[in-house]
Structure formats: C-alpha cells, structure tokens
Protein backbone atom coordinates (compact mmCIF):
# COMPACT_ATOMS: atom_id res chain seq x y z
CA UNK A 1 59.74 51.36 69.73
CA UNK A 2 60.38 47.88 69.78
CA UNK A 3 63.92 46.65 67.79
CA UNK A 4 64.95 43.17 66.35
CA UNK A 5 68.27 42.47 64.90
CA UNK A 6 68.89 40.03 61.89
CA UNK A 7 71.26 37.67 61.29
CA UNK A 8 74.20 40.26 61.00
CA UNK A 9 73.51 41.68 64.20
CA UNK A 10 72.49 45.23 62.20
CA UNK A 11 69.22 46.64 64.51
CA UNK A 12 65.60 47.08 62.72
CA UNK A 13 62.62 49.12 63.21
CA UNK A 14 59.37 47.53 63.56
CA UNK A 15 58.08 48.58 60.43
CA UNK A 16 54.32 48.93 61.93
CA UNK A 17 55.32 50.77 64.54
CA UNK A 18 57.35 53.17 61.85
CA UNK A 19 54.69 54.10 59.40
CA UNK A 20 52.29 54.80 62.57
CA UNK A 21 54.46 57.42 63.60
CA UNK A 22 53.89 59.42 60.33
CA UNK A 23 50.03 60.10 60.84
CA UNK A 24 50.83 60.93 64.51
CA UNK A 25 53.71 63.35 63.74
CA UNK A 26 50.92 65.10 61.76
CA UNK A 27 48.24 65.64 64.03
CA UNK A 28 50.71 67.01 66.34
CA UNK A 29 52.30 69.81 63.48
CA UNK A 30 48.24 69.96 62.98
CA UNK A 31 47.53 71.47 66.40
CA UNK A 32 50.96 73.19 66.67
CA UNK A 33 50.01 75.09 63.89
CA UNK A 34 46.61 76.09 64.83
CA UNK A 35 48.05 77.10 68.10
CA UNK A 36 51.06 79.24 66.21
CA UNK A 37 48.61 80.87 64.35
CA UNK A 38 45.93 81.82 66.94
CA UNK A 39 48.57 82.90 69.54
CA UNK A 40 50.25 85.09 65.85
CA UNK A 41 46.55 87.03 65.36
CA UNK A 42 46.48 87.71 69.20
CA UNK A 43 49.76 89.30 69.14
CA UNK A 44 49.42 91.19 66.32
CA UNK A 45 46.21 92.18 67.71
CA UNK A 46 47.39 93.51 70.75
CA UNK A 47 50.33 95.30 68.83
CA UNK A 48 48.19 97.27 66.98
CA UNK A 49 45.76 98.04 69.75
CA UNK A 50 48.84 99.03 72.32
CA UNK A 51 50.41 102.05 73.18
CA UNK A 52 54.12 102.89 72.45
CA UNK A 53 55.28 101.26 75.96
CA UNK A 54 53.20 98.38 75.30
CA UNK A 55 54.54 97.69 71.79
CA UNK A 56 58.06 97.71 73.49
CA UNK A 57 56.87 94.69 75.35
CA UNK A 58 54.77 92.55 73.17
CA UNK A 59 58.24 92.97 70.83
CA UNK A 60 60.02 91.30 73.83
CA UNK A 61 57.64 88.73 74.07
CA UNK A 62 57.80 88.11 69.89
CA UNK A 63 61.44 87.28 69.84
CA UNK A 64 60.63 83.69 72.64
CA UNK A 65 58.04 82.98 70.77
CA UNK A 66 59.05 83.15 66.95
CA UNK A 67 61.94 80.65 68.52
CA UNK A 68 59.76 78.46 69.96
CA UNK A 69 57.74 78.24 66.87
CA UNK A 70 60.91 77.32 65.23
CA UNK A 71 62.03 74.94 67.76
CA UNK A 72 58.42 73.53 67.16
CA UNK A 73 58.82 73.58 63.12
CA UNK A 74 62.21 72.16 63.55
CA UNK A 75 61.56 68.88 66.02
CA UNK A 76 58.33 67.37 64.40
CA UNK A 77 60.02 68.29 61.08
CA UNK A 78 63.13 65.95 62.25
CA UNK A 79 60.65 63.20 64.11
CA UNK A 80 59.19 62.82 60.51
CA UNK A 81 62.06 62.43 58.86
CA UNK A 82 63.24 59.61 61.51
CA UNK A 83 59.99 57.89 60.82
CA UNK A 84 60.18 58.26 56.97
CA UNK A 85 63.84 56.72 57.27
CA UNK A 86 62.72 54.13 59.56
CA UNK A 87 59.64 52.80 57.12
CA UNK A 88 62.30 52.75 54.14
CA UNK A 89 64.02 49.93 56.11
C-alpha cells in the first residue's frame, strides 16, 4: 500500500490502490463462502449418517469450525470496511 502525505503532514491512501482492494476482498468472501458451505453439507451429512458416538464427535468438530467461519465473516468484513474508508479519502 503505498502512502503520500500532503502539505500538513496528515498520511493518504493511494486511492487506486484503495478501490482495487474492494473487488479483491470479494472474490476472497466469494470462495470463503463456497468453501463454508460445502464443508456445512458435508457435516451435516455425516451427522445424519453417524452413529450416536460419531455424532459426539462431528459436534466437537462443529464448535472450531462455526468460529472459524466467524473469524472468516469477521476479517474480510473489517478489510472491506478499511478499503471503503480508505477510497472515501
């Protein structure tokens, strides 16, 4: 990301590089989705396919991955945000 500073001394975004970012950001909530999803029906799949032991795990295994989606959700949720911010400038 490449900064200037004007005559104040206050630092700007490279307004290019900025509204670049946004399409990016996308693609990558894009796949992230698609991957959420898949990896969602193969879960649920194997829940309802497993026996009572197996259930037990696949729950344990639910709880890592509902954060991570959320971690996932969260981050490209706060990238876009920094790049909306930075194009307003």
């Amino acid at each position: 990301m490449r900064f200037s500073f004007n005559a104040i001394g206050e630092p700007q975004i490279d307004r290019d590089l900025a509204s670049m970012f946004g399409p990016v950001i996308g693609a990558i909530q894009i796949v992230g989705t698609a991957v959420a999803v898949a990896a969602s029906i193969f879960l649920g799949i194997r829940y309802v396919l497993s026996s009572v032991e197996e259930k037990a795990e696949i729950k344990k295994k639910m709880i890592p991955f509902v954060i991570g989606v959320i971690i996932f959700y969260a981050a490209t949720g706060i990238l876009r945000l920094i790049a909306k911010v930075a194009g307003w400038f």
